[in-house]
Protein backbone atom coordinates (compact mmCIF):
# COMPACT_ATOMS: atom_id res chain seq x y z
CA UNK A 1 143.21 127.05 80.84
CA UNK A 2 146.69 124.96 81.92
CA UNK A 3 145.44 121.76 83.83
CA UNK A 4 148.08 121.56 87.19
CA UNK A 5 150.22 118.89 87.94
CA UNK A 6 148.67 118.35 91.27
CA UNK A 7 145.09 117.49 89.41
CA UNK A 8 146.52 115.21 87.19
CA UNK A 9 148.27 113.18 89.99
CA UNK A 10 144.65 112.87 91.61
CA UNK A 11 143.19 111.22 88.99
CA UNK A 12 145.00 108.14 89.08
CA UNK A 13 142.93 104.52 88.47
CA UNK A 14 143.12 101.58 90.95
CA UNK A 15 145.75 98.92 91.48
CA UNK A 16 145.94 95.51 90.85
CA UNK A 17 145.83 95.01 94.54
CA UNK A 18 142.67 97.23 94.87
CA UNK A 19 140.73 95.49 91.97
CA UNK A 20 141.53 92.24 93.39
CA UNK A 21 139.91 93.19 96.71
CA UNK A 22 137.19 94.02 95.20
CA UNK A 23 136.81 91.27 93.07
CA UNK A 24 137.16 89.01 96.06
CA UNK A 25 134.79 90.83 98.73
CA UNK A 26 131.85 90.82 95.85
CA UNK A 27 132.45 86.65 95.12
CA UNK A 28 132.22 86.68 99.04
CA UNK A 29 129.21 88.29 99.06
CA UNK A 30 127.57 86.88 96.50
CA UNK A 31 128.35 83.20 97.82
CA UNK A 32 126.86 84.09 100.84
CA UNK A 33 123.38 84.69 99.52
CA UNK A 34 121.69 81.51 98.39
CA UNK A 35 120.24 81.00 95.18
CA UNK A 36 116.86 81.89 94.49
CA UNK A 37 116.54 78.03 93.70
CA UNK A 38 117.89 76.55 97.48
CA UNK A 39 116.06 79.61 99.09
CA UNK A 40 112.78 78.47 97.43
CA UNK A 41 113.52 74.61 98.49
CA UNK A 42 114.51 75.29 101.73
CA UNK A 43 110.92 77.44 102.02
CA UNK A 44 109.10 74.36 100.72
CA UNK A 45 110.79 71.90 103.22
CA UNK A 46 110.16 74.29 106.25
CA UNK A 47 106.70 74.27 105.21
CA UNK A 48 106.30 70.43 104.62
CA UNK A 49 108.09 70.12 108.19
CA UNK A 50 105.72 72.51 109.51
CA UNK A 51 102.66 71.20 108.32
CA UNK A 52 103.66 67.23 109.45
CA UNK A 53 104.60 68.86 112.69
CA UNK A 54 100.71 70.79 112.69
CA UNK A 55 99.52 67.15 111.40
CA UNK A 56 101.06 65.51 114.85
CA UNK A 57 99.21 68.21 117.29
CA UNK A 58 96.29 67.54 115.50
CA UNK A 59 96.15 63.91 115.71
CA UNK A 60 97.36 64.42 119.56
CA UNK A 61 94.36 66.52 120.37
CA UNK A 62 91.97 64.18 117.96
CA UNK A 63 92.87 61.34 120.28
CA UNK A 64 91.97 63.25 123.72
CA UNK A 65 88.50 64.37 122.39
CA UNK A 66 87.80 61.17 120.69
CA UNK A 67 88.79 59.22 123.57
CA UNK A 68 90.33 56.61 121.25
CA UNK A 69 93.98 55.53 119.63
CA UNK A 70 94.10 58.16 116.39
CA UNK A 71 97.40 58.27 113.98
CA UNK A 72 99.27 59.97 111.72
CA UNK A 73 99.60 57.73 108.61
CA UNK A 74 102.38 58.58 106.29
CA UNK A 75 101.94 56.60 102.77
CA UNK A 76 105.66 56.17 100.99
CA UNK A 77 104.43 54.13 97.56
CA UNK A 78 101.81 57.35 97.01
CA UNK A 79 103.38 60.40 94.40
CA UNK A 80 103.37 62.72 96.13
CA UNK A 81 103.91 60.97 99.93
CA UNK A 82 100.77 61.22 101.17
CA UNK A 83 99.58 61.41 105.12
CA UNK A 84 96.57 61.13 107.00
CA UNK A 85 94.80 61.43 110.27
CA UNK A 86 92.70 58.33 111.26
CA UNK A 87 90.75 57.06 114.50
CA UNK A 88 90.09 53.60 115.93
CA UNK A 89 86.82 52.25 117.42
CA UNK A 90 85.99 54.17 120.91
CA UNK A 91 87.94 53.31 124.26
CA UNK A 92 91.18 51.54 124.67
CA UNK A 93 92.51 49.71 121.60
CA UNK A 94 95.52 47.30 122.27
CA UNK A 95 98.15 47.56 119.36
CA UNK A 96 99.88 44.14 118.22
CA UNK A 97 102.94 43.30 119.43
CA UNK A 98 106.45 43.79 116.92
CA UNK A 99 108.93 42.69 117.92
CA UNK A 100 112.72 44.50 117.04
CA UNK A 101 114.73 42.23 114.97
CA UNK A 102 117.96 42.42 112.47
CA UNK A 103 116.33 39.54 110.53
CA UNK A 104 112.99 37.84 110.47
CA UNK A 105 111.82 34.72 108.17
CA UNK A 106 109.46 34.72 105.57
CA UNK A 107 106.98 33.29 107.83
CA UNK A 108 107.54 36.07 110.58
CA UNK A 109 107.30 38.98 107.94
CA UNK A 110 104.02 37.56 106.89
CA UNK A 111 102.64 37.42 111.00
CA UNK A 112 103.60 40.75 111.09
CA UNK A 113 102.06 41.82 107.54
CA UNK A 114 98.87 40.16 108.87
CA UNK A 115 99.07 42.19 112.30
CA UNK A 116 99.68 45.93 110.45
CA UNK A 117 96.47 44.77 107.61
CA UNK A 118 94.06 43.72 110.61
CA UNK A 119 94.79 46.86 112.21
CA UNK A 120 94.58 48.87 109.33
CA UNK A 121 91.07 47.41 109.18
CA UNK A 122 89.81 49.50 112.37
CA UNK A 123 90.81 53.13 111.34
CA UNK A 124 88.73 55.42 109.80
CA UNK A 125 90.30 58.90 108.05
CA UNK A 126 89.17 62.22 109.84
CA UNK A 127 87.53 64.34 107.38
CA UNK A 128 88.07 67.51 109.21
CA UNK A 129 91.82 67.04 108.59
CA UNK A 130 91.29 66.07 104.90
CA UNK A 131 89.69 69.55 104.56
CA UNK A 132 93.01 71.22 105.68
CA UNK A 133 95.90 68.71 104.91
CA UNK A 134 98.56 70.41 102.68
CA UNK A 135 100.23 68.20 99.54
CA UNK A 136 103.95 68.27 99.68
CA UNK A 137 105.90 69.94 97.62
CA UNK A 138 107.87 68.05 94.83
CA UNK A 139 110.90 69.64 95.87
CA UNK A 140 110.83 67.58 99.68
CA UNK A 141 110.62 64.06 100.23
CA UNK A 142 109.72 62.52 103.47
CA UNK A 143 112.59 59.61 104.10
CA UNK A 144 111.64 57.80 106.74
CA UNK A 145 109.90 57.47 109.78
CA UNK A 146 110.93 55.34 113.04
CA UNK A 147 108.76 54.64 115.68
CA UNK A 148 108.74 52.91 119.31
CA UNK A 149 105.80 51.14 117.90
CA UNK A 150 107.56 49.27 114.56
CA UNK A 151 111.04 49.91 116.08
CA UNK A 152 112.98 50.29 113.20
CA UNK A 153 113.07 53.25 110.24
CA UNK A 154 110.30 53.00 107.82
CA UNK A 155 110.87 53.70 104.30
CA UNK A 156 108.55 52.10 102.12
CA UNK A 157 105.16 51.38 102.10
CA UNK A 158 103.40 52.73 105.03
CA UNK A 159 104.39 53.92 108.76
CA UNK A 160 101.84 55.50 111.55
CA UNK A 161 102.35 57.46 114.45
CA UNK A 162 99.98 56.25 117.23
CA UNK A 163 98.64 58.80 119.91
CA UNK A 164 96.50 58.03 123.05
CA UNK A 165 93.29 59.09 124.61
CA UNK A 166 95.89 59.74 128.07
CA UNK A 167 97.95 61.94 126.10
CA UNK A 168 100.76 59.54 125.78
CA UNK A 169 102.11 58.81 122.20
CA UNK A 170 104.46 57.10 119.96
CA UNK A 171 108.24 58.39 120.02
CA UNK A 172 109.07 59.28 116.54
CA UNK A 173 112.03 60.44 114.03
CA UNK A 174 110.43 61.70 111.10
CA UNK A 175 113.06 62.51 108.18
CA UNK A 176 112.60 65.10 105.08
CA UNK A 177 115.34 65.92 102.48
CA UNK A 178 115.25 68.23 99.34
CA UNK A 179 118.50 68.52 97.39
CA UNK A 180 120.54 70.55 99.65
CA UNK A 181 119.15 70.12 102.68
CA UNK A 182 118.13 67.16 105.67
CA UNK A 183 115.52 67.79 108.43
CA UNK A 184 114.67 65.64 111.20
CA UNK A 185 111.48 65.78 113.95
CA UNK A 186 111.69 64.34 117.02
CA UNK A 187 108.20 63.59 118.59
CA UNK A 188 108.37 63.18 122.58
CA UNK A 189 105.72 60.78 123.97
CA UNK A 190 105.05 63.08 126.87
CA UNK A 191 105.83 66.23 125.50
CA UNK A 192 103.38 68.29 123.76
CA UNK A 193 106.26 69.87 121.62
CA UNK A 194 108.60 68.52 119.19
CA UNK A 195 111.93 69.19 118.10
CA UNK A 196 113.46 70.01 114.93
CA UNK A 197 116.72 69.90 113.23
CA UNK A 198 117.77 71.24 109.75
CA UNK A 199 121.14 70.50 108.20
CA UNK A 200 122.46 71.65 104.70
CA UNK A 201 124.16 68.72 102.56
CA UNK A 202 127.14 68.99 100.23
CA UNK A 203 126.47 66.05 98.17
CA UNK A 204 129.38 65.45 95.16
CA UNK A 205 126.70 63.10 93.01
CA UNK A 206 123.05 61.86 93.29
CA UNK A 207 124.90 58.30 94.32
CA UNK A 208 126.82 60.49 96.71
CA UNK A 209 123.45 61.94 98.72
CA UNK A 210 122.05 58.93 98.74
CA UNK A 211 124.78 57.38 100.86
CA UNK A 212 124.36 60.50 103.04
CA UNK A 213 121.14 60.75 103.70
CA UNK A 214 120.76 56.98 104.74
CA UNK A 215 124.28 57.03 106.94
CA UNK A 216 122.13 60.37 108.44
CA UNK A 217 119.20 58.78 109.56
CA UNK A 218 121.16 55.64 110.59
CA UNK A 219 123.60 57.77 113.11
CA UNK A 220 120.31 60.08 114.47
CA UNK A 221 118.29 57.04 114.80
CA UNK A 222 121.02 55.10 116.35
CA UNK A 223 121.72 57.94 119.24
CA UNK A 224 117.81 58.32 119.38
CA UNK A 225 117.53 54.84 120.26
CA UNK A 226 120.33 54.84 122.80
CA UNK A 227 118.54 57.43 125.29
């Protein structure tokens, strides 16, 4: 049977133009879903942001019913971080003074050395939160942590949160990074809720995060400061 003209004409392909498009529209869409790699570190830092955050109502509630100072004890030289909930002896406990400065002498860095192991000295861990404390994922790593109490960012060695048997606790920044990502929370002292902030990173080298991640915490610890 003769094929028509008019069925031939129908049966055309696509144009350059058209496979273009399409080319373009499925790069589009496939740059808009992250990889299965970011997707699974961005689940593993909302979880280690959650579980600090669960960590911090914890310790606030541990101090009411103990009627003592408790903290949240974040350990930097530990693989991975480690943190803890420990409480003081019973009734009011007055923390050691330490003083904010740019630059302190050998002699002053030892004072305050002396002040942070003496105090160390009267907390005990909670073993109810031992029993339910998560490990961090490999993927996150917890910065830095400022406080109104060492007034300054922590990034080394160890920093606490202190909470009170009023209620009242330490204003905090507590940072987290994974590759692609930055997350900061904010703890209120009179506010039983914190916030939170997550921000991706375009890092161009390892040297290049770096840079970011401490020019980060500098400008949101710098404004936090300020109010």
């Amino acid at each position: 049977m003769p094929i028509s003209v008019q069925k031939i004409n129908n049966q055309r392909g696509f144009s350059l133009i058209e496979i273009l498009v399409a080319l373009l529209l499925t790069s589009l869409i496939v740059i808009s879903f992250p990889s299965s790699d970011t997707t699974e570190k961005h689940r593993n830092l909302k979880s280690a942001v959650a579980d600090i955050d669960r960590a911090i109502g914890f310790a606030s509630n541990e101090s009411v019913l103990r009627n003592t100072v408790v903290r949240l004890r974040i350990s930097f030289d530990k693989e991975p971080i480690e943190y803890n909930v420990e409480y003081g002896p019973p009734g009011n406990m007055p923390l050691p003074d330490m003083p904010a400065k740019n630059y302190k002498s050998l002699s002053e860095e030892k004072a305050d050395a002396e002040k942070i192991s003496n105090l160390d000295k009267q907390f005990t861990k909670v073993v109810e939160f031992e029993e339910i404390r998560h490990e961090l994922s490999e993927d996150v790593q917890i910065l830095g942590v400022a406080t109104s109490f060492q007034k300054k960012i922590i990034t080394e060695k160890e920093a606490s949160i202190y909470f009170y048997s009023t209620g009242e606790k330490d204003a905090a920044l507590i940072f987290f990074a994974t590759d692609d990502e930055v997350a900061y929370i904010e703890v209120q002292p009179f506010l039983s809720e914190t916030r939170t902030v997550f921000e991706i990173l375009n890092p161009e080298s390892i040297a290049k995060k770096q840079d970011i991640l401490q020019t980060k915490m500098d400008e949101v610890y710098k404004e936090w400061i300020s109010h």
